[in-house]
PDB file of N, CA and C in Angstrom:
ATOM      1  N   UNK A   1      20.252  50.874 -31.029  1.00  0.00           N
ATOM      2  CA  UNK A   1      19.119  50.499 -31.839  1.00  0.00           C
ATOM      3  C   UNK A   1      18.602  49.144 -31.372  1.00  0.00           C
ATOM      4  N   UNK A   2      17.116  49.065 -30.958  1.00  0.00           N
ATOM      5  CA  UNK A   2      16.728  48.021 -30.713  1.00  0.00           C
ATOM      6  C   UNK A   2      15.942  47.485 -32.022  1.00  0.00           C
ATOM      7  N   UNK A   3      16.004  45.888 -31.850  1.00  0.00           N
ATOM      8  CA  UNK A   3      15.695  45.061 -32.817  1.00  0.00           C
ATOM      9  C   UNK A   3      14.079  44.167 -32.520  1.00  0.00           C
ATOM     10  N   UNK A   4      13.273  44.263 -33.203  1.00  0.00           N
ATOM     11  CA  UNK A   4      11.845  43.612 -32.709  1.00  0.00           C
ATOM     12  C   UNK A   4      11.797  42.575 -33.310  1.00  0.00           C
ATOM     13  N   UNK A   5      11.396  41.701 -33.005  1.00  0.00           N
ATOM     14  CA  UNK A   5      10.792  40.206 -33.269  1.00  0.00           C
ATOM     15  C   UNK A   5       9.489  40.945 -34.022  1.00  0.00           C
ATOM     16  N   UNK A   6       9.144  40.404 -35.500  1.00  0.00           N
ATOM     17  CA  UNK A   6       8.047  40.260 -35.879  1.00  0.00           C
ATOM     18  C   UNK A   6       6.380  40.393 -35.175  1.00  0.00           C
ATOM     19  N   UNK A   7       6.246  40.699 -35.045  1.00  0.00           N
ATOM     20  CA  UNK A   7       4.708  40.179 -34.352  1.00  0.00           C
ATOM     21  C   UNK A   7       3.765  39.399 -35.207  1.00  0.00           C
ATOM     22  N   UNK A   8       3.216  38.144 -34.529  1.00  0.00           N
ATOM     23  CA  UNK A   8       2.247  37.158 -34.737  1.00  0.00           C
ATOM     24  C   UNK A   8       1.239  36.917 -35.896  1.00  0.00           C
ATOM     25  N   UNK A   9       1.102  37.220 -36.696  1.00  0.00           N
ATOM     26  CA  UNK A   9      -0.280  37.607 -37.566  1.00  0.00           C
ATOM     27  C   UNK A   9      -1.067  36.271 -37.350  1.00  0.00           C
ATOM     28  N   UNK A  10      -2.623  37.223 -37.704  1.00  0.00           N
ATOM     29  CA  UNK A  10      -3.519  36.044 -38.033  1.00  0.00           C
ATOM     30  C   UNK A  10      -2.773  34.959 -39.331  1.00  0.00           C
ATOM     31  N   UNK A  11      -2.270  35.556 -40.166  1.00  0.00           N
ATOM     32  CA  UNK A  11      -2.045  34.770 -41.223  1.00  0.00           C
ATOM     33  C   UNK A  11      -0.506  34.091 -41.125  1.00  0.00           C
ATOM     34  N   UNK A  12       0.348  34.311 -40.220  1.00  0.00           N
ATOM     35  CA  UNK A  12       1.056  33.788 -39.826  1.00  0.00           C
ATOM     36  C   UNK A  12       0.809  32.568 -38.937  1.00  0.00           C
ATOM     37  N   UNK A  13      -0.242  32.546 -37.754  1.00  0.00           N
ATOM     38  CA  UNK A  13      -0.077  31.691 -37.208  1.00  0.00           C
ATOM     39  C   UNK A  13      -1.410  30.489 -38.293  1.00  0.00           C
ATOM     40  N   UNK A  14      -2.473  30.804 -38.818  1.00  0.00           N
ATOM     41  CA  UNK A  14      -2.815  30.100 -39.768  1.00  0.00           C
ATOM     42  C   UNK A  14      -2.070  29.095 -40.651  1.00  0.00           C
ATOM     43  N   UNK A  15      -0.658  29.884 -40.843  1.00  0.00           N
ATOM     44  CA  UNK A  15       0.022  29.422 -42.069  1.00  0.00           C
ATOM     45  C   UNK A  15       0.744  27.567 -41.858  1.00  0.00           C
ATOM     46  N   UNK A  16       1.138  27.855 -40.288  1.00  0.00           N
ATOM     47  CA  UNK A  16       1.250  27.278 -39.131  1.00  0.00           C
ATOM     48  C   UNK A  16       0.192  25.772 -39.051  1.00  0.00           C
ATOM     49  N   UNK A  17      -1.135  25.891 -39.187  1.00  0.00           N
ATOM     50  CA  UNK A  17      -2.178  25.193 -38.771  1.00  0.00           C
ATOM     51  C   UNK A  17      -2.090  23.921 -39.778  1.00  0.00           C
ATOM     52  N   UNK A  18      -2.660  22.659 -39.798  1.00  0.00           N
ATOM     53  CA  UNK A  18      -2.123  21.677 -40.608  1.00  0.00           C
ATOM     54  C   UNK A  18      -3.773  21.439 -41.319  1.00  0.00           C
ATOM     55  N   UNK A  19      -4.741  21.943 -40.860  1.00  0.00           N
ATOM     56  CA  UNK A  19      -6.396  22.219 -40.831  1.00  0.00           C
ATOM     57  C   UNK A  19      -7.002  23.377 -40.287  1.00  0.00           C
ATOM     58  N   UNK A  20      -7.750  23.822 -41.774  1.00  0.00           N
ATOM     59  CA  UNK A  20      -8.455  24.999 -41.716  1.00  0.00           C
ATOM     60  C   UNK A  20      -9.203  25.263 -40.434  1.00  0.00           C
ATOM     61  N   UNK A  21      -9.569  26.378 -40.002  1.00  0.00           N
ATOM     62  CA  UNK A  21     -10.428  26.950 -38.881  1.00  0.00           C
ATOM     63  C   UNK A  21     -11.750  27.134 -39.449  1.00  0.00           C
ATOM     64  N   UNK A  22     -12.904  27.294 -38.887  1.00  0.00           N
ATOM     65  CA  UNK A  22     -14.115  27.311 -39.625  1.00  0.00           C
ATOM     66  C   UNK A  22     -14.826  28.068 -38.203  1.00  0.00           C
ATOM     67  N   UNK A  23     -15.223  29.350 -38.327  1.00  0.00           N
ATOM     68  CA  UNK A  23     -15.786  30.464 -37.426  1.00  0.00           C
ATOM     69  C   UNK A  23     -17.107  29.046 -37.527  1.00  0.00           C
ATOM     70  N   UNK A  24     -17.411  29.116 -35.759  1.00  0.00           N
ATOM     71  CA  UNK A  24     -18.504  28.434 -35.877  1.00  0.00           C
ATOM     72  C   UNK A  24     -19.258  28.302 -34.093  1.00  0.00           C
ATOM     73  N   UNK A  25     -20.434  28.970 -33.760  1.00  0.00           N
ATOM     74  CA  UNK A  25     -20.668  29.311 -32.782  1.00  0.00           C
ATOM     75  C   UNK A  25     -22.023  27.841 -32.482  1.00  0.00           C
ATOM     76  N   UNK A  26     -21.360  26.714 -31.933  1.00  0.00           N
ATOM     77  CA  UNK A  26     -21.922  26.034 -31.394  1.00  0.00           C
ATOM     78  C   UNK A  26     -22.186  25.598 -30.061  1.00  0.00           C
ATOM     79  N   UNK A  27     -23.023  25.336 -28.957  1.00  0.00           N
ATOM     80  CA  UNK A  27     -23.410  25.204 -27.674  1.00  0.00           C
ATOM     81  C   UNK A  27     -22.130  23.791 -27.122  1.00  0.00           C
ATOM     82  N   UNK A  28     -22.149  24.060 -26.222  1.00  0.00           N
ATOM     83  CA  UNK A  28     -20.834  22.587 -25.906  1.00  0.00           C
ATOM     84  C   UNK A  28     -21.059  22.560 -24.348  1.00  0.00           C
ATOM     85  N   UNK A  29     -20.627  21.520 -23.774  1.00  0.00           N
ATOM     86  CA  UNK A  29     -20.049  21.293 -22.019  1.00  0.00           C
ATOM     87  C   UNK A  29     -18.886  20.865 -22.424  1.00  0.00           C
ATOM     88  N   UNK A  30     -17.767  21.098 -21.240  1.00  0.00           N
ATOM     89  CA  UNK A  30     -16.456  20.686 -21.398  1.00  0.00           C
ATOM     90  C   UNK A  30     -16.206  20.133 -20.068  1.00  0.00           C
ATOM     91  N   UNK A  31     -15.697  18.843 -20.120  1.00  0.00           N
ATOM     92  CA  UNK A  31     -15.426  18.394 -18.804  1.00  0.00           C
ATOM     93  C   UNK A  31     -13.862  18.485 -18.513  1.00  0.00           C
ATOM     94  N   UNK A  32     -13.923  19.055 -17.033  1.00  0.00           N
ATOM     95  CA  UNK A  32     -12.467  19.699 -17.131  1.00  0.00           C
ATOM     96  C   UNK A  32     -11.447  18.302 -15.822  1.00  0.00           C
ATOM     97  N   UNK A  33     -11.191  17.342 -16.916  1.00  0.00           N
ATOM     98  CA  UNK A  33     -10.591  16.603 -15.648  1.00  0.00           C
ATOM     99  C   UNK A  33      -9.741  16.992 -14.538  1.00  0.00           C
ATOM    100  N   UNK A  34      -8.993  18.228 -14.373  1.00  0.00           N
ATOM    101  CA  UNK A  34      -8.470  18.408 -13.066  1.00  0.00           C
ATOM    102  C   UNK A  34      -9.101  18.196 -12.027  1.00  0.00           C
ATOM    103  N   UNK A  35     -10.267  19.256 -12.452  1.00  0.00           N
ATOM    104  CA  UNK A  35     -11.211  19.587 -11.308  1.00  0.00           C
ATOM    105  C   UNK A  35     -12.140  18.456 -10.945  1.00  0.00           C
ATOM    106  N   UNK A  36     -12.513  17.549 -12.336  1.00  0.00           N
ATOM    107  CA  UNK A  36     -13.737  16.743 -12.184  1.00  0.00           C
ATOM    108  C   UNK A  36     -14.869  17.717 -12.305  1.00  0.00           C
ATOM    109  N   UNK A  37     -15.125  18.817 -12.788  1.00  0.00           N
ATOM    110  CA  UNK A  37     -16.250  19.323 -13.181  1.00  0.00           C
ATOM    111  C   UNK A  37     -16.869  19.585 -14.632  1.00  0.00           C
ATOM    112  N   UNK A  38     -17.752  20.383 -15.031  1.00  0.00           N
ATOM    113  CA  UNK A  38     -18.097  20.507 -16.260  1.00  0.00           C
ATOM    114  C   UNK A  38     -18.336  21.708 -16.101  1.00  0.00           C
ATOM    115  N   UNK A  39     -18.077  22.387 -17.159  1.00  0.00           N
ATOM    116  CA  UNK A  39     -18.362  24.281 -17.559  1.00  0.00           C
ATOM    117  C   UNK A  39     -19.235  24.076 -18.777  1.00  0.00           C
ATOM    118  N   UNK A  40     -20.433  25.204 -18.460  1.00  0.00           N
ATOM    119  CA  UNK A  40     -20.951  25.607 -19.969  1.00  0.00           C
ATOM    120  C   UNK A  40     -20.028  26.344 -21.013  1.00  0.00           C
ATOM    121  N   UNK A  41     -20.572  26.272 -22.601  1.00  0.00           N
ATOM    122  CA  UNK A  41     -19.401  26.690 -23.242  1.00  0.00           C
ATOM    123  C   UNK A  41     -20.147  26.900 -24.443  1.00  0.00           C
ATOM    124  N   UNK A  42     -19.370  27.794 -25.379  1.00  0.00           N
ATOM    125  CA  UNK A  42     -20.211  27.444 -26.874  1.00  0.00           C
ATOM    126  C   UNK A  42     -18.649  27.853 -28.122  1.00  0.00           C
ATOM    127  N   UNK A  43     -18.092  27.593 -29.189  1.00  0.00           N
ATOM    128  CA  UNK A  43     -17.510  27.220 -29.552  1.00  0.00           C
ATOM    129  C   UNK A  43     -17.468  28.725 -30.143  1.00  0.00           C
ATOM    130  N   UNK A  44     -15.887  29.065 -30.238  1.00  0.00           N
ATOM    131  CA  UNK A  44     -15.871  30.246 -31.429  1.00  0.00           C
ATOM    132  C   UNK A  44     -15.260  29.599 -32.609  1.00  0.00           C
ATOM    133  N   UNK A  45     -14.633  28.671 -33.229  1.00  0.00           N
ATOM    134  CA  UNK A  45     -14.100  28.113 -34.265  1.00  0.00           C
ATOM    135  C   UNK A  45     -13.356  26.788 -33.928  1.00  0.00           C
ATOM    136  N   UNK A  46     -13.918  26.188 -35.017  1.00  0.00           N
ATOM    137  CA  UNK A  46     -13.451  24.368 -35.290  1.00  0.00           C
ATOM    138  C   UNK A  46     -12.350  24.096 -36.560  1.00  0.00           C
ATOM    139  N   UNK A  47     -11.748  23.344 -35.965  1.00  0.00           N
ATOM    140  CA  UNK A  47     -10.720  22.582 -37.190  1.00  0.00           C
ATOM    141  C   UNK A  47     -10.733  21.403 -36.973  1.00  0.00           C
ATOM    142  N   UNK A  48     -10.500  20.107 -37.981  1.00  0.00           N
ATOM    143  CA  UNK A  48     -10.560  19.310 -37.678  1.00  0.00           C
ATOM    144  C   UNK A  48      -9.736  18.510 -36.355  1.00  0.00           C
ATOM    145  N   UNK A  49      -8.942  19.408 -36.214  1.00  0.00           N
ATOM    146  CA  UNK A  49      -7.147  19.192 -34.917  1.00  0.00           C
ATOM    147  C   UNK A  49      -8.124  19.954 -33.920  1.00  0.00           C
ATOM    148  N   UNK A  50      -8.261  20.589 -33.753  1.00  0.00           N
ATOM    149  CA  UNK A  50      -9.095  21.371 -32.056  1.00  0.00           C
ATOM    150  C   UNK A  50     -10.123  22.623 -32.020  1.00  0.00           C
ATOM    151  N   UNK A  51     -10.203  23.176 -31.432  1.00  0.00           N
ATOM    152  CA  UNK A  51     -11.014  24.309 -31.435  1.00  0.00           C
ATOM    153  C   UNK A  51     -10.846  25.397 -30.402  1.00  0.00           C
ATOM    154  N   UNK A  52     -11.410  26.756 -30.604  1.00  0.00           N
ATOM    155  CA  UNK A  52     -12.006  27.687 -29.804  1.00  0.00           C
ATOM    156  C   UNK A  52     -12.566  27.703 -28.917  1.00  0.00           C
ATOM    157  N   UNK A  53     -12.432  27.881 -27.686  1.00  0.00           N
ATOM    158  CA  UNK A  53     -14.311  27.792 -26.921  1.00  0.00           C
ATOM    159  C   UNK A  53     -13.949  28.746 -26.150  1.00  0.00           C
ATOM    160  N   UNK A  54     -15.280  28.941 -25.673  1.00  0.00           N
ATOM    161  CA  UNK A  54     -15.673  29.884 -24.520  1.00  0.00           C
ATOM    162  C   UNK A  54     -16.122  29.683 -23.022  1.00  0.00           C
ATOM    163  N   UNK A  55     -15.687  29.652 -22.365  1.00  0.00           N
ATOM    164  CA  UNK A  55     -16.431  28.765 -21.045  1.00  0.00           C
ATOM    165  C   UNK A  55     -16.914  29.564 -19.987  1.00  0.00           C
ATOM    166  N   UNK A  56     -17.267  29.108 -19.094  1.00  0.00           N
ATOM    167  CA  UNK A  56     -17.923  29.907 -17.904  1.00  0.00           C
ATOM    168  C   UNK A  56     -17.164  28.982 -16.445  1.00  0.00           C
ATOM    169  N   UNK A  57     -16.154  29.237 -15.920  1.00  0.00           N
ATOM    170  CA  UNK A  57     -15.517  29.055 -14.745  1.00  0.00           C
ATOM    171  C   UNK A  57     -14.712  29.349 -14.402  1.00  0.00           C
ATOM    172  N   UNK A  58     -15.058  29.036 -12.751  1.00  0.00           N
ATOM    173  CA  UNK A  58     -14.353  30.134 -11.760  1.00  0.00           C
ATOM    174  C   UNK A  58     -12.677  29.669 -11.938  1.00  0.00           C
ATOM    175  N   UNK A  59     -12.593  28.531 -12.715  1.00  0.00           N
ATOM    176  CA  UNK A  59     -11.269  27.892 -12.189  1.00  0.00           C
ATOM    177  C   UNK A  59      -9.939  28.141 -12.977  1.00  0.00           C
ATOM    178  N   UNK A  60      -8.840  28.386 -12.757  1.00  0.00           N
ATOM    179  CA  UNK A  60      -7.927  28.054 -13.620  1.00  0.00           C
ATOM    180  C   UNK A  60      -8.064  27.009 -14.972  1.00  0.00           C
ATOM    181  N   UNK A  61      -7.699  27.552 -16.060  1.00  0.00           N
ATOM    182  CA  UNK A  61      -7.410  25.962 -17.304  1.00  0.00           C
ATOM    183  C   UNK A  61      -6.009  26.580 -17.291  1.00  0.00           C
ATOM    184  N   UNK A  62      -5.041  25.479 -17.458  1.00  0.00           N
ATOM    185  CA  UNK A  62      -3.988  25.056 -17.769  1.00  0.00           C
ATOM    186  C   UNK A  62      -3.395  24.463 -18.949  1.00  0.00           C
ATOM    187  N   UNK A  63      -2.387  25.227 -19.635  1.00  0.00           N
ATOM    188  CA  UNK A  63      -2.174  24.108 -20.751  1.00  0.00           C
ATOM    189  C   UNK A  63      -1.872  22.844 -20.308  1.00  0.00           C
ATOM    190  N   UNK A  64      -2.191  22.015 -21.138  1.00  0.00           N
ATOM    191  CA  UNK A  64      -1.730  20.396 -20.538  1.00  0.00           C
ATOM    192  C   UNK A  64      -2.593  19.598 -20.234  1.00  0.00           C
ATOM    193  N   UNK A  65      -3.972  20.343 -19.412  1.00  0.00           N
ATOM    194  CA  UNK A  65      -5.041  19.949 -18.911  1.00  0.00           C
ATOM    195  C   UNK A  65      -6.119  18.929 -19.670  1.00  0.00           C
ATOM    196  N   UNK A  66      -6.482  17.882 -19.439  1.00  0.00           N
ATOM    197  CA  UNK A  66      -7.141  17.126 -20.181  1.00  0.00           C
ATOM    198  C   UNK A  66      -8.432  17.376 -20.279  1.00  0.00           C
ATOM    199  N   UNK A  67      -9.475  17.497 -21.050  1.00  0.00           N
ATOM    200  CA  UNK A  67     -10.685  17.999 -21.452  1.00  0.00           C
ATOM    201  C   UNK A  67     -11.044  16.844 -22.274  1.00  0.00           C
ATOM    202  N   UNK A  68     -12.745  17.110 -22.088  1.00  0.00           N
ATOM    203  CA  UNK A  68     -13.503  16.201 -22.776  1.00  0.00           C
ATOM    204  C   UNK A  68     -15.013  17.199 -23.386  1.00  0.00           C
ATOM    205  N   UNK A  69     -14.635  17.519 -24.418  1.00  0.00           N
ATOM    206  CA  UNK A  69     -15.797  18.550 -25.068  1.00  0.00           C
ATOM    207  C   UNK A  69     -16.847  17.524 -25.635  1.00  0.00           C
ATOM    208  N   UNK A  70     -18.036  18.222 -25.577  1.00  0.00           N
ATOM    209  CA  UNK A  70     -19.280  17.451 -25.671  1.00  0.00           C
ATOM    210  C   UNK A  70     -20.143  18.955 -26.761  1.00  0.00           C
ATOM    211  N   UNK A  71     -19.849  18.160 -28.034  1.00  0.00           N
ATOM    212  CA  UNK A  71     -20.384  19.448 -29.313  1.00  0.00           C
ATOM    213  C   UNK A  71     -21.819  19.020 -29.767  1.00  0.00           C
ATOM    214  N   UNK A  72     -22.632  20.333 -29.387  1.00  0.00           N
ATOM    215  CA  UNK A  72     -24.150  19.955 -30.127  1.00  0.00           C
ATOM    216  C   UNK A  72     -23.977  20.240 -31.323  1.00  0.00           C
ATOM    217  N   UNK A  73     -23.920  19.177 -31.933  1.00  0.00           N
ATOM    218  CA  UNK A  73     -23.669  18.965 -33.618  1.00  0.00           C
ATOM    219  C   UNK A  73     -25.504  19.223 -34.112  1.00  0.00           C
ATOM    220  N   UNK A  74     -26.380  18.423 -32.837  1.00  0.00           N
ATOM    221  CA  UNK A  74     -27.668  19.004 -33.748  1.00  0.00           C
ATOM    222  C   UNK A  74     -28.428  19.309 -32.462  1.00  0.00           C
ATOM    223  N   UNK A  75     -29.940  19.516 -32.832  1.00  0.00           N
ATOM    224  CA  UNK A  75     -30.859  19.763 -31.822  1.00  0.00           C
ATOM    225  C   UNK A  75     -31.203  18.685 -30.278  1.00  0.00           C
ATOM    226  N   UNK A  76     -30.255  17.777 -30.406  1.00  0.00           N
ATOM    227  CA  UNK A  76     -30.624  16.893 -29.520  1.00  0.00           C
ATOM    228  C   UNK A  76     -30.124  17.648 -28.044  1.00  0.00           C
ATOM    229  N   UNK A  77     -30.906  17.374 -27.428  1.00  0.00           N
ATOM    230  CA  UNK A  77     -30.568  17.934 -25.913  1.00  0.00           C
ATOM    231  C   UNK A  77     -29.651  17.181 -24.692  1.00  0.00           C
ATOM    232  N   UNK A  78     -29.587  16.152 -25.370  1.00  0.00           N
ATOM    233  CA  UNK A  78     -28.937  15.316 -23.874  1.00  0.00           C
ATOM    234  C   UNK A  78     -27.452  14.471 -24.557  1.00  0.00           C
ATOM    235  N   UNK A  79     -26.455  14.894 -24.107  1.00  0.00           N
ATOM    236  CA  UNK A  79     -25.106  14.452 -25.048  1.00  0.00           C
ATOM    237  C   UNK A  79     -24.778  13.171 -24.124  1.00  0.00           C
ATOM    238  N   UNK A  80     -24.080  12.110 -24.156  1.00  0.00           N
ATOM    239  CA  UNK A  80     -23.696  11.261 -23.680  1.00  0.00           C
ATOM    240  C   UNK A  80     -22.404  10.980 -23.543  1.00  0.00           C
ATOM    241  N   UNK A  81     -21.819   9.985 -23.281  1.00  0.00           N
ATOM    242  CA  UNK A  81     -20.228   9.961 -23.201  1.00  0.00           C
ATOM    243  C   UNK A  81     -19.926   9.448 -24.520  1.00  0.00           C
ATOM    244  N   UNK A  82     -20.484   8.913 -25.429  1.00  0.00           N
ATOM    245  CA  UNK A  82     -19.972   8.592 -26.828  1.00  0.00           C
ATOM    246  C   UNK A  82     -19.750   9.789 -27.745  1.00  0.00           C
ATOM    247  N   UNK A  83     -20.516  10.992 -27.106  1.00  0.00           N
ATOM    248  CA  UNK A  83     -20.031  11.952 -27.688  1.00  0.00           C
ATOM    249  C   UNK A  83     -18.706  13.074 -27.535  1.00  0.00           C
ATOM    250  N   UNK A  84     -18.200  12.495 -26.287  1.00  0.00           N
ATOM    251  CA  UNK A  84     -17.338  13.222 -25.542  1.00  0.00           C
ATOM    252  C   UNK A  84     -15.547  13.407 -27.105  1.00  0.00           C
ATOM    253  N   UNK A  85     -15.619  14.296 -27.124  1.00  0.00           N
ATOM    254  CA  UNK A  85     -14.007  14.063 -28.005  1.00  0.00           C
ATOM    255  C   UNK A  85     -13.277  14.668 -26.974  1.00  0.00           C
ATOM    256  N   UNK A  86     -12.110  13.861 -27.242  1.00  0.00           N
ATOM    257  CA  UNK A  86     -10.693  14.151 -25.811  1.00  0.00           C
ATOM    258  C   UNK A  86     -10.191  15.153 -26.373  1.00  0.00           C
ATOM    259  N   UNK A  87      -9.189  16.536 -25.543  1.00  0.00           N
ATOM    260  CA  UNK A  87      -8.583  17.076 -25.870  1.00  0.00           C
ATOM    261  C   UNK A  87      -7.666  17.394 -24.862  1.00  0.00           C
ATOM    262  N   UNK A  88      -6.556  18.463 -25.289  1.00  0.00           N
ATOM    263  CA  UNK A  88      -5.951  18.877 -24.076  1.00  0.00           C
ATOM    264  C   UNK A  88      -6.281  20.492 -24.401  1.00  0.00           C
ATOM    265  N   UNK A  89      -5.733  21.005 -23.156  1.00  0.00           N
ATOM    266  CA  UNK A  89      -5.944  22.749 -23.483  1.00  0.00           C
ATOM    267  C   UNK A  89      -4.343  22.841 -24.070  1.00  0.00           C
ATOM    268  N   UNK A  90      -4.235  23.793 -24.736  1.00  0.00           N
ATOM    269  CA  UNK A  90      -2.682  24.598 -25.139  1.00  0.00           C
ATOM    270  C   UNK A  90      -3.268  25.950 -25.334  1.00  0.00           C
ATOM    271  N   UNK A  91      -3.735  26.644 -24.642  1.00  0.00           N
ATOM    272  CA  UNK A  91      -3.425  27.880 -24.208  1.00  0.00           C
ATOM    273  C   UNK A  91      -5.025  28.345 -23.403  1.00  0.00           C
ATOM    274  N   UNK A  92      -4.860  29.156 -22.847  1.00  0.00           N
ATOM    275  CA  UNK A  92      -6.455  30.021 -22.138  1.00  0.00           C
ATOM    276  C   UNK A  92      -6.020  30.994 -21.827  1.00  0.00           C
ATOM    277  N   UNK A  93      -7.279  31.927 -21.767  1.00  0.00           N
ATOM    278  CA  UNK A  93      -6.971  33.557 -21.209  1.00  0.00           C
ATOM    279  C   UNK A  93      -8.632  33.665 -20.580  1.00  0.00           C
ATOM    280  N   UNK A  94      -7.846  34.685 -19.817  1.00  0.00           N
ATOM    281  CA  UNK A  94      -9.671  34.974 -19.040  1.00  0.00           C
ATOM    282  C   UNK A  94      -9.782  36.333 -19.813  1.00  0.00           C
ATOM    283  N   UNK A  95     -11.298  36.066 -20.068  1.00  0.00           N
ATOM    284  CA  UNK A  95     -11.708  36.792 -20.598  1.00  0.00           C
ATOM    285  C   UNK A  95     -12.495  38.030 -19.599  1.00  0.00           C
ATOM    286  N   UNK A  96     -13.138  37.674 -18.822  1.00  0.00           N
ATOM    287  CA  UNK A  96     -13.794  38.630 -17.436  1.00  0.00           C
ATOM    288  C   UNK A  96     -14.178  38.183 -16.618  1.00  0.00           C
ATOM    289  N   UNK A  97     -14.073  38.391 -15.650  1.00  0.00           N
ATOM    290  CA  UNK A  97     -15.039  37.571 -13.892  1.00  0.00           C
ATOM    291  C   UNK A  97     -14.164  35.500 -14.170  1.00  0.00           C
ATOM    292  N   UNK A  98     -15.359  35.232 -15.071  1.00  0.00           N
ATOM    293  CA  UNK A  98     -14.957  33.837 -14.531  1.00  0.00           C
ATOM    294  C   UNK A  98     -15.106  33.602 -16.460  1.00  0.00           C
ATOM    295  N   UNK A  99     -15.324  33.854 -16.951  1.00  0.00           N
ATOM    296  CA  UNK A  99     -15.802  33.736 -18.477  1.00  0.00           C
ATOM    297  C   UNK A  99     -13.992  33.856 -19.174  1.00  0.00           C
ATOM    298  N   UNK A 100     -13.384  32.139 -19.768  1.00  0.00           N
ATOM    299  CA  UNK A 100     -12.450  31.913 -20.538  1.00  0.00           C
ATOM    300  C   UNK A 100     -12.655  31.999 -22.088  1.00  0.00           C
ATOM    301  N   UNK A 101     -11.494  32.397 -22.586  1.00  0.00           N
ATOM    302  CA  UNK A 101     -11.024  31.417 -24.186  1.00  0.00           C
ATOM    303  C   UNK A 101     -10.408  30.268 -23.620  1.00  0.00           C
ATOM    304  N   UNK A 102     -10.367  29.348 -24.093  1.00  0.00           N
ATOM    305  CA  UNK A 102      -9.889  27.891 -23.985  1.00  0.00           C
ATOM    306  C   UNK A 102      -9.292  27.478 -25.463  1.00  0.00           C
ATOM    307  N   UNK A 103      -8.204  27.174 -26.009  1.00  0.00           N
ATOM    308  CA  UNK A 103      -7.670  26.567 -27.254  1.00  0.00           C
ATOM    309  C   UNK A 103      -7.590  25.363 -26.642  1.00  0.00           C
ATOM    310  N   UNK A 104      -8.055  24.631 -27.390  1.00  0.00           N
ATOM    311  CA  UNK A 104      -7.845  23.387 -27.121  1.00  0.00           C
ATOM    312  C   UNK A 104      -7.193  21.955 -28.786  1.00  0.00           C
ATOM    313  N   UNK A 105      -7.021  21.444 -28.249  1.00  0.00           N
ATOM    314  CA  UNK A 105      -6.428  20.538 -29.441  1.00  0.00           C
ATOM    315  C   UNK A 105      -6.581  19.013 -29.276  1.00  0.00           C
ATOM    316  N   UNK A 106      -7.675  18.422 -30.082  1.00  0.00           N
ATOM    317  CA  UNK A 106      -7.761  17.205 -30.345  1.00  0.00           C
ATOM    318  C   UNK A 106      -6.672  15.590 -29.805  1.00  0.00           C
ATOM    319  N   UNK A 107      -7.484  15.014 -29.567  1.00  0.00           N
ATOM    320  CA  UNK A 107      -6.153  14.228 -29.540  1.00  0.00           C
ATOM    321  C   UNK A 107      -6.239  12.785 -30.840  1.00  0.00           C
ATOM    322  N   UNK A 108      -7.417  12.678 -31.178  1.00  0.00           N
ATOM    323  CA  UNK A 108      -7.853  11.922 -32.601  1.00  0.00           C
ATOM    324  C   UNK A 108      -8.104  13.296 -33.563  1.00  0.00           C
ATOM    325  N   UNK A 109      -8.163  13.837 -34.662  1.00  0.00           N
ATOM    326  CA  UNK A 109      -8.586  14.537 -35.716  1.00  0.00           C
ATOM    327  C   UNK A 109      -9.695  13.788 -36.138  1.00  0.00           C
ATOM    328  N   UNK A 110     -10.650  14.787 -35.844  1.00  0.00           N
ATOM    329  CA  UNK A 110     -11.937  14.320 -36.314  1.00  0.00           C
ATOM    330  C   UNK A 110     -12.328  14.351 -38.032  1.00  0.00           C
ATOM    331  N   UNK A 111     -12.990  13.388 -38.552  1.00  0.00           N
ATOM    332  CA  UNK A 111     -12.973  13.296 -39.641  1.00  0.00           C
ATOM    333  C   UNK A 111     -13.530  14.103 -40.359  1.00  0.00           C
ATOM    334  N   UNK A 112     -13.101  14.332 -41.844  1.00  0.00           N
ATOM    335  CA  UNK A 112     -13.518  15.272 -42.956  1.00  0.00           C
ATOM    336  C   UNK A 112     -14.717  15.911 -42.697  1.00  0.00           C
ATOM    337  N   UNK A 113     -15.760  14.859 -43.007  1.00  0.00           N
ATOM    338  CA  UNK A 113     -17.331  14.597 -42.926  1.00  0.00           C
ATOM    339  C   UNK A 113     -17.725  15.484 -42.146  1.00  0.00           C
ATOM    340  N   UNK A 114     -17.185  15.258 -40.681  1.00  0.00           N
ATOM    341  CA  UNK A 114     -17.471  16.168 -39.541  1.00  0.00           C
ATOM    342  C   UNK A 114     -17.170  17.677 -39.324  1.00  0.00           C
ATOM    343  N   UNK A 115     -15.881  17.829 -39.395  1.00  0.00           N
ATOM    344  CA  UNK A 115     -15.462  19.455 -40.178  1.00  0.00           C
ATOM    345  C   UNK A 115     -16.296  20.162 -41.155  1.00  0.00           C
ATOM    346  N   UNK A 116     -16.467  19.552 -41.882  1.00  0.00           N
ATOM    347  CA  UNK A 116     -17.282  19.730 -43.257  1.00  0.00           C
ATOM    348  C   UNK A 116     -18.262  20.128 -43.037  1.00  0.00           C
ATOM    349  N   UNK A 117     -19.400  19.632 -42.090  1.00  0.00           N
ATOM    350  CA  UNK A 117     -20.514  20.214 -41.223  1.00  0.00           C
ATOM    351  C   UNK A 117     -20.586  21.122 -40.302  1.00  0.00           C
ATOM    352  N   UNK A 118     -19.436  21.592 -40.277  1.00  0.00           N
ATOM    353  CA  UNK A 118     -19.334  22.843 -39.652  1.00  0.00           C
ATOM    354  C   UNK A 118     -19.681  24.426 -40.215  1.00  0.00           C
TER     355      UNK A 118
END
């Protein structure tokens, strides 16, 4: 008789999270310091600790990898480096051709206020 490990639930690994997730499809660039490049991206869900995204590159992400996401919070078109929030990746999967999930995780927790506007 074999014995199974549980499997994962959404509400298991939620239970897990120290800040809510908030489904939220916003436009982003992510600068991927390995490479020194930037990928387009747009966000599948925010917590105040990290987020979802989606990206477009050819390249490996790595957990560990240091990132600098750049979130259009509004209509402005041109983001700057004051907007950059640091993160690292902890986990990616390719999704097709060159198109990732990226988890990524904060390295400040962004404040209430800001979540909240999500």
């Amino acid at each position: 008789m074999f014995l199974h490990a549980p499997h994962n639930t959404d509400t298991q690994r939620a239970d897990r999270r120290t800040h809510p997730r908030h489904a939220l499809t916003r436009p982003c660039k992510v600068y991927h310091d390995p490479t020194g490049r930037y990928a387009a991206g747009e966000t599948a869900d925010l917590s105040r600790a990290g987020a979802l995204i989606r990206v477009q590159s050819p390249r490996p992400w790595n957990p560990g990898d240091e990132v600098k996401l750049f979130l259009a919070w509004s209509d402005r078109s041109v983001l700057t480096s004051r907007d950059a929030i640091i993160a690292r990746v902890v986990r990616a999967a390719t999704l097709d051709g060159d198109r990732r999930y990226v988890g990524i995780e904060f390295e400040t927790v962004l404040p209430e206020q800001v979540a909240a506007a999500a």
